[in-house]
C-alpha atoms as a PDB file:
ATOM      1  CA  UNK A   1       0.000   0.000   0.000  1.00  0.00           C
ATOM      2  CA  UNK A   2       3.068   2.499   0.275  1.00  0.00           C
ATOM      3  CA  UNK A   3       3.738   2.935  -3.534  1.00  0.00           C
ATOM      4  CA  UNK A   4       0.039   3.461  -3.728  1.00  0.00           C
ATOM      5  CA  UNK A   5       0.088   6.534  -0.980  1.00  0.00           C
ATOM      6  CA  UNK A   6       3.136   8.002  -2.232  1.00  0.00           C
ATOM      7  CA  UNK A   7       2.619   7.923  -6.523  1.00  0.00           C
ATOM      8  CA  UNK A   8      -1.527   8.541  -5.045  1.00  0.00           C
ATOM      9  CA  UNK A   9      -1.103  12.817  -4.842  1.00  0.00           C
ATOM     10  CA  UNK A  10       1.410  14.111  -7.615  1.00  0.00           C
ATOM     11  CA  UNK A  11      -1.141  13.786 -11.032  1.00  0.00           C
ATOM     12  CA  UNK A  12      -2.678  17.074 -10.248  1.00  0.00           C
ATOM     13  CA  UNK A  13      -4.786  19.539 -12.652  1.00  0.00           C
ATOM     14  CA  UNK A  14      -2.945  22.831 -13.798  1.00  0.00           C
ATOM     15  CA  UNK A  15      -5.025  25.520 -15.688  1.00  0.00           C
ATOM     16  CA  UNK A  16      -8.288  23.963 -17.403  1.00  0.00           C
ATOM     17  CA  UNK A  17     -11.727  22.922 -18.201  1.00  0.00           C
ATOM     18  CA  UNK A  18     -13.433  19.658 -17.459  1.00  0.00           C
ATOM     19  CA  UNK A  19     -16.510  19.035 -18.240  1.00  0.00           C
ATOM     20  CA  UNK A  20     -19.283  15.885 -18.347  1.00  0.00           C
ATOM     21  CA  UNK A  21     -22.138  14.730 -19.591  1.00  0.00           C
ATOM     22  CA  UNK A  22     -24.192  11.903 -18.544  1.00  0.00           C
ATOM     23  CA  UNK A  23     -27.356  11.025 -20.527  1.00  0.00           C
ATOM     24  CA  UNK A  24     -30.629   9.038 -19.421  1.00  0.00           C
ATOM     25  CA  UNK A  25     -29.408   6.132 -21.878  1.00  0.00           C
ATOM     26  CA  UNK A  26     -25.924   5.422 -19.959  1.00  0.00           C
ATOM     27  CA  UNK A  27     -23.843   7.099 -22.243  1.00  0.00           C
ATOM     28  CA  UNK A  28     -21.456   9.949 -21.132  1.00  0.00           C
ATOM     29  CA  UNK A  29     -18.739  12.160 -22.788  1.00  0.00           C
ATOM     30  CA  UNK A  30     -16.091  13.568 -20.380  1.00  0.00           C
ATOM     31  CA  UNK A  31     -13.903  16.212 -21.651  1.00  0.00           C
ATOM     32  CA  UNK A  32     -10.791  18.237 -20.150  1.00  0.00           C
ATOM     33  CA  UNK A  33      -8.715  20.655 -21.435  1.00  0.00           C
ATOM     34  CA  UNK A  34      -5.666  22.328 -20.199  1.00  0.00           C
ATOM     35  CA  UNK A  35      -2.323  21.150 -17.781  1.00  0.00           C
ATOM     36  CA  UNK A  36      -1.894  17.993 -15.800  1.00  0.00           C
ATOM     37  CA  UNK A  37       0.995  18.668 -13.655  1.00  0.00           C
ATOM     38  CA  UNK A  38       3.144  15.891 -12.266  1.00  0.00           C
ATOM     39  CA  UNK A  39       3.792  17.532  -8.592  1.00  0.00           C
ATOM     40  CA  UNK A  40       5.575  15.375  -6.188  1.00  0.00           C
ATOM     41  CA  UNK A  41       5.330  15.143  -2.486  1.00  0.00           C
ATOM     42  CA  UNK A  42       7.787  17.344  -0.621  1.00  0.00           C
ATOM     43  CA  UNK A  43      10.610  14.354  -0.116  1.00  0.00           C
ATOM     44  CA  UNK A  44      13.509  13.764   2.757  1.00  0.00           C
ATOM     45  CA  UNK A  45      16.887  15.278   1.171  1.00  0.00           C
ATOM     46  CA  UNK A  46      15.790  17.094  -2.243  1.00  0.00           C
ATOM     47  CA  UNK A  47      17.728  20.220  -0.738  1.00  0.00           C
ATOM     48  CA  UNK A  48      21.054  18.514  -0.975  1.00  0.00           C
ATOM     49  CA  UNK A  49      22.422  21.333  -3.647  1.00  0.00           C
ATOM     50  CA  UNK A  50      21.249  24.095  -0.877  1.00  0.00           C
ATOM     51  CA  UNK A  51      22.738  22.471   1.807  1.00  0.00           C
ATOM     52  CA  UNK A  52      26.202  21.646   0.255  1.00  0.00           C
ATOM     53  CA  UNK A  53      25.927  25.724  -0.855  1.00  0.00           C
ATOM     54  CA  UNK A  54      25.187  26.749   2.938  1.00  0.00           C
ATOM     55  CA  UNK A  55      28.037  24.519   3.781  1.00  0.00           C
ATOM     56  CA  UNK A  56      30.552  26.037   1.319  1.00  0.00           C
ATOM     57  CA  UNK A  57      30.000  29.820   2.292  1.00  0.00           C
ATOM     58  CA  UNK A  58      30.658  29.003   6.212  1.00  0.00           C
ATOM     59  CA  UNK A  59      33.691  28.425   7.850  1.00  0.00           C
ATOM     60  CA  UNK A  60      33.851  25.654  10.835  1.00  0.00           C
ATOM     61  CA  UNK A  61      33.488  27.312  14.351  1.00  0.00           C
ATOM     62  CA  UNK A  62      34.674  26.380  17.871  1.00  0.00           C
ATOM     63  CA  UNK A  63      34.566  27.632  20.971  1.00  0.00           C
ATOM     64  CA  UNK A  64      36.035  27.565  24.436  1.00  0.00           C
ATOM     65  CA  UNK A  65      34.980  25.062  26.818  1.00  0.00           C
ATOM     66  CA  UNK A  66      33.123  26.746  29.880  1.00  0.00           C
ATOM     67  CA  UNK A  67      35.257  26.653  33.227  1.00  0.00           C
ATOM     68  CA  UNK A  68      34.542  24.028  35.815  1.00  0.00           C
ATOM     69  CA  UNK A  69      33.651  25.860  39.186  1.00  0.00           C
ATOM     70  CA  UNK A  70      34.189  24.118  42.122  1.00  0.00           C
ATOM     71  CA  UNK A  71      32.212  26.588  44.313  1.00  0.00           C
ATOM     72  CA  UNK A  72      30.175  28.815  43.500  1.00  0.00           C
ATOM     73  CA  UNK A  73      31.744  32.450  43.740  1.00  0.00           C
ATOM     74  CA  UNK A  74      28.416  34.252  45.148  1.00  0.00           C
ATOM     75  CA  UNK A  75      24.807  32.759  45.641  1.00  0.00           C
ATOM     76  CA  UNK A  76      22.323  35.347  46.522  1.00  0.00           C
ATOM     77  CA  UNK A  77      20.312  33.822  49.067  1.00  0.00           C
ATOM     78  CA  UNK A  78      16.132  34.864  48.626  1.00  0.00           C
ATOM     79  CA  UNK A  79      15.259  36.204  51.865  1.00  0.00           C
ATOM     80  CA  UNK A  80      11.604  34.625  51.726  1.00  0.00           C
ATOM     81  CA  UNK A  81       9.806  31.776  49.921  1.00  0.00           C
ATOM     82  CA  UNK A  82       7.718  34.385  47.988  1.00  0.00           C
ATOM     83  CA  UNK A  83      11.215  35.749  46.968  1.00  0.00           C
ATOM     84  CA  UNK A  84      12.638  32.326  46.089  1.00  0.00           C
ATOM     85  CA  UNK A  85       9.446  31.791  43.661  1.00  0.00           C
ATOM     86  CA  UNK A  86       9.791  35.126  42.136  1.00  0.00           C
ATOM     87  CA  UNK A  87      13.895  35.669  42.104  1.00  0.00           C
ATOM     88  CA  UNK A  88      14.869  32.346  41.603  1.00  0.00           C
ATOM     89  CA  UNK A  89      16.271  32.681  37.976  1.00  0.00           C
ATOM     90  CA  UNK A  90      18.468  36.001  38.959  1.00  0.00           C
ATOM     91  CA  UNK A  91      20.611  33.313  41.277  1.00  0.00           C
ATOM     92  CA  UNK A  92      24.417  33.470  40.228  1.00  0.00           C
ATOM     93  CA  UNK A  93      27.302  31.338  40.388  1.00  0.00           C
ATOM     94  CA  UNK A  94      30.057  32.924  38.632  1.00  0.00           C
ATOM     95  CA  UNK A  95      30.792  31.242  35.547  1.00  0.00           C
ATOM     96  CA  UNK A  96      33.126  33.585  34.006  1.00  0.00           C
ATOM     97  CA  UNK A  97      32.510  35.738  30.718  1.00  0.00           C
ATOM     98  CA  UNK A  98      34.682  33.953  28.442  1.00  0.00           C
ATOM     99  CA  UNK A  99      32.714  30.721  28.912  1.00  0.00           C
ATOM    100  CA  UNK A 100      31.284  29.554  25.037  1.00  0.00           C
ATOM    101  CA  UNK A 101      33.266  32.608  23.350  1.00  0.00           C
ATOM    102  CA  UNK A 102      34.350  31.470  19.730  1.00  0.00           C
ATOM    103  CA  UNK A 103      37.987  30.819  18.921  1.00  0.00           C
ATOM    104  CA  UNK A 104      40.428  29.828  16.545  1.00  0.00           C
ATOM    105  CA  UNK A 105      39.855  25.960  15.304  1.00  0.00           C
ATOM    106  CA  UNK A 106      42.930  23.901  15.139  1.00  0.00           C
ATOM    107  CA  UNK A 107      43.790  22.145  12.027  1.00  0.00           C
ATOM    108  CA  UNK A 108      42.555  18.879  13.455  1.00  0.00           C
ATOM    109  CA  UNK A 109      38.832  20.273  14.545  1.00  0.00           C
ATOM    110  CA  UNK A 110      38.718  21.747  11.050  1.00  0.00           C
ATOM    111  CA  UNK A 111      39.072  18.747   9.488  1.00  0.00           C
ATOM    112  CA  UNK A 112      36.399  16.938  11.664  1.00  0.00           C
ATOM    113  CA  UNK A 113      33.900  19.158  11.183  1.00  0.00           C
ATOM    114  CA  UNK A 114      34.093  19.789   7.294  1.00  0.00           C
ATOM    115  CA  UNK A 115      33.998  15.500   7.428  1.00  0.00           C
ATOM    116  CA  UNK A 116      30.870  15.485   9.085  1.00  0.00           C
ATOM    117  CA  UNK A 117      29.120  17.829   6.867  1.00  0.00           C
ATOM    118  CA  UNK A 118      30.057  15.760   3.999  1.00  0.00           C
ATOM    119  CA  UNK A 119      28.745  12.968   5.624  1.00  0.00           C
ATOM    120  CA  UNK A 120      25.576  15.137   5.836  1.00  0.00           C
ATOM    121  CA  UNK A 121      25.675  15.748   1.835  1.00  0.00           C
ATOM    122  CA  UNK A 122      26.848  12.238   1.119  1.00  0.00           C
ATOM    123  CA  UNK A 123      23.485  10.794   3.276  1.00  0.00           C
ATOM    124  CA  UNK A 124      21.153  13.348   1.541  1.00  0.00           C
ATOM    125  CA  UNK A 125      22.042  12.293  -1.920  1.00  0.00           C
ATOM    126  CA  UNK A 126      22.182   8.675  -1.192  1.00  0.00           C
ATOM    127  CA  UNK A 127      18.141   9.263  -0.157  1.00  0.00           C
ATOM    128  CA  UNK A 128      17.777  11.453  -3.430  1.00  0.00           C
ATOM    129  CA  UNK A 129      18.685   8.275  -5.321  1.00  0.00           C
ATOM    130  CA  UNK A 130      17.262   5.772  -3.751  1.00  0.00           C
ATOM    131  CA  UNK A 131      13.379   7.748  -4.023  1.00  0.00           C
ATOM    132  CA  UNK A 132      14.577   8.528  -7.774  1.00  0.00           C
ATOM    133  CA  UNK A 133      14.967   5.050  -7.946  1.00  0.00           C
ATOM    134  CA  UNK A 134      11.560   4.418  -6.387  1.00  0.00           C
ATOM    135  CA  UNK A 135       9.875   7.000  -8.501  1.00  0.00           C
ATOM    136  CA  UNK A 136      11.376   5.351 -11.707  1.00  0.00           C
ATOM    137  CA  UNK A 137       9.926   1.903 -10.888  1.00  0.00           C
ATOM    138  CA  UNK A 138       6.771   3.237 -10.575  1.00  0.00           C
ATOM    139  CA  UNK A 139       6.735   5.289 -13.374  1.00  0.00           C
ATOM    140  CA  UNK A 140       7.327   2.292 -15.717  1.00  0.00           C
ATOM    141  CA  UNK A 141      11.019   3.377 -16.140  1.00  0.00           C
ATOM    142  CA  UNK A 142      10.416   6.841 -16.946  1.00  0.00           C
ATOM    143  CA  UNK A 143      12.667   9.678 -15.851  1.00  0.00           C
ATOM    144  CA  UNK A 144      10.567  12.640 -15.205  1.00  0.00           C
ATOM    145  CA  UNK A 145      13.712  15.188 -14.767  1.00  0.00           C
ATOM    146  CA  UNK A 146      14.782  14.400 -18.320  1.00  0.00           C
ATOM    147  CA  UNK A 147      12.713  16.789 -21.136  1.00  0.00           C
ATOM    148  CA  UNK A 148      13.852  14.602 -23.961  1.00  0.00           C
ATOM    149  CA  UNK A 149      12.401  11.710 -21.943  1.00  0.00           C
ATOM    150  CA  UNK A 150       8.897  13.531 -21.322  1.00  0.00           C
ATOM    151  CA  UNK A 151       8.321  14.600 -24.610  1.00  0.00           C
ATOM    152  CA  UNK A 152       8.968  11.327 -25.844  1.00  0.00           C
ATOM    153  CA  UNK A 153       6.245   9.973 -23.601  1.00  0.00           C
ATOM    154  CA  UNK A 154       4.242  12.755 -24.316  1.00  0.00           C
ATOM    155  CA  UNK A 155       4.049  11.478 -27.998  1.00  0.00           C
ATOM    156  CA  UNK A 156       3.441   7.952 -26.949  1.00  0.00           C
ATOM    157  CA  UNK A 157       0.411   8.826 -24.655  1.00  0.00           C
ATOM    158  CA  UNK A 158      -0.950  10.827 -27.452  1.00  0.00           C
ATOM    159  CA  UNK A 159      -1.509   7.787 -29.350  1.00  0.00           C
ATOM    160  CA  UNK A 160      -3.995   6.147 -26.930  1.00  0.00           C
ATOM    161  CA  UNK A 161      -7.930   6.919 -27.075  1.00  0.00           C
ATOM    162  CA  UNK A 162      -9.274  10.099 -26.112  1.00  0.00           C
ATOM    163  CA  UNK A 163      -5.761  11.700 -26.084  1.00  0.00           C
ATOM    164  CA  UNK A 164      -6.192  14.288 -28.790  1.00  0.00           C
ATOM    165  CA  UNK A 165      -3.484  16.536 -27.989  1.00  0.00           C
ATOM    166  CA  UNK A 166      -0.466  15.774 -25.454  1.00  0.00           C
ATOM    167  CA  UNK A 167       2.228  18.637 -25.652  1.00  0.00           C
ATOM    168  CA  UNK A 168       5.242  18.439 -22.902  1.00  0.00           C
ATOM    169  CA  UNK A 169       5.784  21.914 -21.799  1.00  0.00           C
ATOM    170  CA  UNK A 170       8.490  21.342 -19.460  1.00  0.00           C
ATOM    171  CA  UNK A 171       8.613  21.595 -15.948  1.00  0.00           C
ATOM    172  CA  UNK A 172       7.033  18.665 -15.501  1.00  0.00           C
ATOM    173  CA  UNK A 173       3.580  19.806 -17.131  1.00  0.00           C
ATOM    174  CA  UNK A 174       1.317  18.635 -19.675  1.00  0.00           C
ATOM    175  CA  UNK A 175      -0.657  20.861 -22.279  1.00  0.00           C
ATOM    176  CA  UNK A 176      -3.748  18.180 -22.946  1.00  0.00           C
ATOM    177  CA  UNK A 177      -6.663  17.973 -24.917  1.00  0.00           C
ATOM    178  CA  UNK A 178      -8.781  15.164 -23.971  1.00  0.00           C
ATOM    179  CA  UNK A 179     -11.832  13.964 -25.003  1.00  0.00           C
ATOM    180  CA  UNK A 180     -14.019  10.673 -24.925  1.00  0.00           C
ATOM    181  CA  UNK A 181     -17.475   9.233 -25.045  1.00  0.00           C
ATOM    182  CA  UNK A 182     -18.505   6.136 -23.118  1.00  0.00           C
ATOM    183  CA  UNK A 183     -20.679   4.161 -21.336  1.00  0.00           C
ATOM    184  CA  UNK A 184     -21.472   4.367 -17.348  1.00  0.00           C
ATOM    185  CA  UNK A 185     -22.328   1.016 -17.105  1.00  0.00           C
ATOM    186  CA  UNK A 186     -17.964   0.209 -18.093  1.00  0.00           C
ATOM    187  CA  UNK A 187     -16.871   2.716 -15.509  1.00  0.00           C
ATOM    188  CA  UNK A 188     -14.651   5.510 -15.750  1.00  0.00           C
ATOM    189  CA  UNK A 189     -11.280   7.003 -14.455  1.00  0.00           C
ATOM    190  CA  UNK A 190      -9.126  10.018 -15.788  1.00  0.00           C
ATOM    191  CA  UNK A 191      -6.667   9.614 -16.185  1.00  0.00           C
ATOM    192  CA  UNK A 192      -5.438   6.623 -16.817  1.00  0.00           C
ATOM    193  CA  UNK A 193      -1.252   7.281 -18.122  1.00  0.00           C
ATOM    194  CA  UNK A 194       0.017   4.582 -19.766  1.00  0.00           C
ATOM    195  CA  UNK A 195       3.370   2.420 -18.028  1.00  0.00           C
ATOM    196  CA  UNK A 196       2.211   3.991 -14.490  1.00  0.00           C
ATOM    197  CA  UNK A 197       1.602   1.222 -12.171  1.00  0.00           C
ATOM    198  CA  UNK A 198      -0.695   3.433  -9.977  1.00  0.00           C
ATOM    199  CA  UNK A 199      -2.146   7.006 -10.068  1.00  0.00           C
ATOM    200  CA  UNK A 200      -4.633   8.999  -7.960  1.00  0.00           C
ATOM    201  CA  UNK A 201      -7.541   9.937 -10.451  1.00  0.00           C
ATOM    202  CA  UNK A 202      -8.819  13.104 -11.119  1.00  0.00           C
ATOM    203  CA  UNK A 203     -12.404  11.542 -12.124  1.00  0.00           C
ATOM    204  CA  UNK A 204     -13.967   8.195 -10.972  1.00  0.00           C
ATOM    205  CA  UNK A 205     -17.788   7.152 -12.649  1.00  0.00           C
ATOM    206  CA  UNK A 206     -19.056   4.233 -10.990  1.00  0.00           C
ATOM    207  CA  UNK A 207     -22.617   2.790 -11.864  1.00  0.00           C
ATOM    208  CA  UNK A 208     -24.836   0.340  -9.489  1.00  0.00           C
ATOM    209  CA  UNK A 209     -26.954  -1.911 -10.219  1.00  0.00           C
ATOM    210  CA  UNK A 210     -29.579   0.235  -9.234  1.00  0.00           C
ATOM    211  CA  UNK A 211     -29.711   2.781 -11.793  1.00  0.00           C
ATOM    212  CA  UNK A 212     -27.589   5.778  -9.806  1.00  0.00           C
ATOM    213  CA  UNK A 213     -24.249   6.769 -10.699  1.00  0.00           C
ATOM    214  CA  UNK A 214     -21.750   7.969  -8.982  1.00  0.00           C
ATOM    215  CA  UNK A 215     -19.514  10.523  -9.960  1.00  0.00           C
ATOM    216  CA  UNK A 216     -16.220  11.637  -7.926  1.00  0.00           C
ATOM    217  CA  UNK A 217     -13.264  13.903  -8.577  1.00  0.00           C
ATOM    218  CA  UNK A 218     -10.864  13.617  -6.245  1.00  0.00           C
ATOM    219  CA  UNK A 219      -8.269  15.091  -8.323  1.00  0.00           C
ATOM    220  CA  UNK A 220     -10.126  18.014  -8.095  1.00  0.00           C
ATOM    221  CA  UNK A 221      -9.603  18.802  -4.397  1.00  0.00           C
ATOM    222  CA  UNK A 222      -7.102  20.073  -1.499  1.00  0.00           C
ATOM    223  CA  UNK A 223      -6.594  17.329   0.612  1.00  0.00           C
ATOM    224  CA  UNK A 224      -4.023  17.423   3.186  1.00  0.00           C
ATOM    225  CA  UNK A 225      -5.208  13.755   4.990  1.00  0.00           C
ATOM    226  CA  UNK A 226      -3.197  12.079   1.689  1.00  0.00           C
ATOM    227  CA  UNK A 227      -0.061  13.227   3.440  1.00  0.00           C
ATOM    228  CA  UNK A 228      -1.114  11.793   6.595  1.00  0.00           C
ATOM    229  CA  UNK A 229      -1.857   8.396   4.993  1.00  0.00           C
ATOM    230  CA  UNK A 230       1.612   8.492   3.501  1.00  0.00           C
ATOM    231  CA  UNK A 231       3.583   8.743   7.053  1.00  0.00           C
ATOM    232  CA  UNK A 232       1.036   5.732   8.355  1.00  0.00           C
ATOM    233  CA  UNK A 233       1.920   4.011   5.139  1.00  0.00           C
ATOM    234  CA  UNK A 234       5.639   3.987   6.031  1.00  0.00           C
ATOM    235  CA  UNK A 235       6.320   6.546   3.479  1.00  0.00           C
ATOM    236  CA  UNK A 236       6.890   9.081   5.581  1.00  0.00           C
ATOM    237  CA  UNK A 237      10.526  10.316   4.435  1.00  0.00           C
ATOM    238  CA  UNK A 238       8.904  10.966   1.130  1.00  0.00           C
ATOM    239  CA  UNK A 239       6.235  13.377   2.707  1.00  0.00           C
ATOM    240  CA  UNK A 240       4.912  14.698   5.806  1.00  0.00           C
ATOM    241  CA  UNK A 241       1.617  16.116   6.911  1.00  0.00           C
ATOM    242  CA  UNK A 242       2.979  19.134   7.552  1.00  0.00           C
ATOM    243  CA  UNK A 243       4.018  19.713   3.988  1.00  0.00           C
ATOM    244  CA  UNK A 244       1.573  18.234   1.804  1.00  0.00           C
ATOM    245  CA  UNK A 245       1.808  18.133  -2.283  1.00  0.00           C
ATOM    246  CA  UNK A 246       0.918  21.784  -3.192  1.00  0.00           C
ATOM    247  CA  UNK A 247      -1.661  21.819  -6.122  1.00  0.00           C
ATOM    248  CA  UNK A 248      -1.477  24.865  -8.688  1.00  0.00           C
ATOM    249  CA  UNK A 249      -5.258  23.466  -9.498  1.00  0.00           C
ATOM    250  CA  UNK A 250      -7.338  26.283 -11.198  1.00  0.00           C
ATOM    251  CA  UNK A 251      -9.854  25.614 -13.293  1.00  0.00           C
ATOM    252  CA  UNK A 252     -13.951  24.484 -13.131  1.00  0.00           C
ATOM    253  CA  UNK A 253     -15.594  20.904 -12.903  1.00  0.00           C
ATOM    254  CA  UNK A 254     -18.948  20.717 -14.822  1.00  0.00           C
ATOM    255  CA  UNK A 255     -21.370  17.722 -15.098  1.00  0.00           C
ATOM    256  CA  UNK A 256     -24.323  18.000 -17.076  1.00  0.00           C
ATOM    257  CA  UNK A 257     -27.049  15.593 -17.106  1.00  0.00           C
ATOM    258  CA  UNK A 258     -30.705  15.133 -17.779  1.00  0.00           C
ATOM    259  CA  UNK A 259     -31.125  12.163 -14.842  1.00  0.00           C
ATOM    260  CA  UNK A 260     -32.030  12.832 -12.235  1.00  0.00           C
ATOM    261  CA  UNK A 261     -29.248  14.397  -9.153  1.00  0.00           C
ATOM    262  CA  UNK A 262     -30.353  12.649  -5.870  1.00  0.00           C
ATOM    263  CA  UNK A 263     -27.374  13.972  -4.440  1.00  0.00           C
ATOM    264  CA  UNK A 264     -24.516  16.930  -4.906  1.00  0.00           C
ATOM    265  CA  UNK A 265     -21.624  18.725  -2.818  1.00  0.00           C
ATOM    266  CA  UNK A 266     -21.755  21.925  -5.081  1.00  0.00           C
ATOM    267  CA  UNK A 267     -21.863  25.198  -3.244  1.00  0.00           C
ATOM    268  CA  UNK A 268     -25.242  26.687  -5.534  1.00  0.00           C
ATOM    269  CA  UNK A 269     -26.888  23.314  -6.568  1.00  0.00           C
ATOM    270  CA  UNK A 270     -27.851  22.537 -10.045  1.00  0.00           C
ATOM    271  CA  UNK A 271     -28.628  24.975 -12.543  1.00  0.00           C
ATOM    272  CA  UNK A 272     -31.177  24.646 -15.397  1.00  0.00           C
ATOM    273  CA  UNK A 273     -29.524  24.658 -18.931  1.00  0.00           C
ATOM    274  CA  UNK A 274     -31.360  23.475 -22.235  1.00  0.00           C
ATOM    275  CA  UNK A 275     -33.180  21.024 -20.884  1.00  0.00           C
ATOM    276  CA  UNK A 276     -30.560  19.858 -18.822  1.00  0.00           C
ATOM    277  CA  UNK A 277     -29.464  20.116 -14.971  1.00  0.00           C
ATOM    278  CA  UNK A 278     -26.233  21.647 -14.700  1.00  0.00           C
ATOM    279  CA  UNK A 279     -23.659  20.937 -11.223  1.00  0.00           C
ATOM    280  CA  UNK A 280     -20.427  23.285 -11.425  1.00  0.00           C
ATOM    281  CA  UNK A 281     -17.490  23.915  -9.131  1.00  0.00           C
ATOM    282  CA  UNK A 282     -15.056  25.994  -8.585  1.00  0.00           C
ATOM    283  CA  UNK A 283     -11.100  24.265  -8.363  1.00  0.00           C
ATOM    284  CA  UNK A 284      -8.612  26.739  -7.121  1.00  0.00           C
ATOM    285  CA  UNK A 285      -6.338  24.677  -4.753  1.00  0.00           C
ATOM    286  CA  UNK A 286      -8.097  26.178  -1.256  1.00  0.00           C
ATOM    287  CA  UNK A 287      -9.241  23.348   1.238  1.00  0.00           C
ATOM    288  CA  UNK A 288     -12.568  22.299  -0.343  1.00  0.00           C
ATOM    289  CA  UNK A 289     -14.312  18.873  -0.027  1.00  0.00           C
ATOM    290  CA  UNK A 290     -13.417  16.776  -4.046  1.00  0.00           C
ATOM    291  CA  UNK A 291     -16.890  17.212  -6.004  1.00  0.00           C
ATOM    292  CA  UNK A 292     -19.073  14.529  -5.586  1.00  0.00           C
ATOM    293  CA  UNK A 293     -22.902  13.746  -7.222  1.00  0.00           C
ATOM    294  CA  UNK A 294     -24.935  10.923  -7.389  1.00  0.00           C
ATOM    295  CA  UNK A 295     -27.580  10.519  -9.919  1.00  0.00           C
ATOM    296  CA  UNK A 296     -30.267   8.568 -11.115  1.00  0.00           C
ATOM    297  CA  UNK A 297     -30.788   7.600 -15.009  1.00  0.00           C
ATOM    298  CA  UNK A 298     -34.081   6.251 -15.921  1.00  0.00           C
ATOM    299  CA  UNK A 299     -33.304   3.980 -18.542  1.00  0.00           C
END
């Protein structure tokens, strides 16, 4: 379940348009237009190149040891036990001045100290390759810091169904034009990238037996709980709940349908729109709950 928490939060929507339509008979047409964005989890050790900077521009640092007192050379006694609650802190014992004051490092301490920092940089980037590693094996093999690499797969995933248009823009995002017609009772999931083991979908349509559909989009949605189930997955040097993927999502979510919508999560409810009902929301990245709708086709 690890490789499914960690590879589960970077497909994310840039800029675009999504929009579906689900008709009495079953069949549906799901379109989206604009950037899917491969944004990876904040991971352990992808600062190495900062830190080995940081420890290039600083010189090593020592300092005298503080003095061992024997006695102490004044204690100011409190006079009362009020005093002794309020005063106690301003108590003295004379450690002298110079105590902690930096000095000169001998050739020896310099040495020791620019060998642990390396040690530092040399741990960092042996993490950075072994969660490239990781992220390679899960991509089917591709490297995703390699444009040449990208835009080859970018032509290869343009040549499955529905892919119209697939354009690598660099930076890890795609420019996409995607558009396909179906039926609900097959079930749905966008997207679906071809040699990735596993990905978190943007759009899930699941049908029951009873006639309602279900339609989810948890791709389209701010969800800092995915970072949480990473650290109880055992993932958690890849990500942490404090620093969750960030999403650049901006765009709207639109499902059109002449069923009928038992149930929705949109903030205005459905709209009437030539002789269908219309759901819509709003996908800027703030902390909103992923669109969800259930609705029943009479068929």
């Amino acid at each position: 379940m690890a490789p499914l928490f960690m590879t589960g939060c970077f497909l994310t929507p840039g800029d675009f348009e999504s929009e579906l339509t689900i008709e009495n008979s079953g069949q549906f047409t799901f379109a989206y237009r604009g950037e899917i964005v491969l944004n990876l989890p904040n991971r352990a050790g992808s600062n190495t190149y900062d830190v080995e900077a940081i420890y290039a521009d600083i010189e090593p640092t020592c300092y005298n040891e503080p003095a061992t007192v024997a006695e102490p050379d004044a204690v100011v006694e409190p006079d009362t036990a009020a005093d002794a609650a309020d005063g106690a802190d301003d108590w003295s014992i004379g450690i002298p001045d110079t105590a902690y004051e930096p000095r000169e490092c001998t050739p020896e301490e310099i040495a020791e100290q620019r060998a642990e920092w390396q040690e530092t940089i040399d741990a960092m980037r042996e993490n950075e390759q072994r969660q490239a590693t990781i992220m390679m094996q899960l991509l089917g093999g591709i490297n995703i810091d390699d444009d040449e690499t990208m835009r080859a797969y970018a032509a290869r995933l343009q040549q499955q169904r529905g892919w119209n248009s697939v354009v690598y823009r660099g930076n890890r995002v795609f420019e996409v034009d995607y558009r396909i017609t179906g039926s609900v009772d097959q079930g749905f999931v966008f997207p679906v990238l071809d040699g990735f083991e596993v990905s978190q979908p943007m759009v899930v349509i699941t049908a029951a037996e009873d006639g309602t559909v279900r339609v989810q989009a948890p791709g389209f949605a701010s969800d800092r709980g995915l970072a949480g189930m990473m650290l109880l997955s055992g993932m958690g040097e890849m990500a942490d709940a404090e620093s969750p993927v960030q999403t650049t999502a901006n765009g709207r979510f639109v499902v059109r349908t002449n069923g009928d919508i038992r149930t929705n999560n949109t903030e205005s409810g459905p709209a009437d729109e030539a002789g269908m009902r219309v759901l819509a929301w709003m996908v800027d990245g703030l902390s909103r709950p992923k669109p969800e709708t259930l609705i029943r086709l009479s068929r």
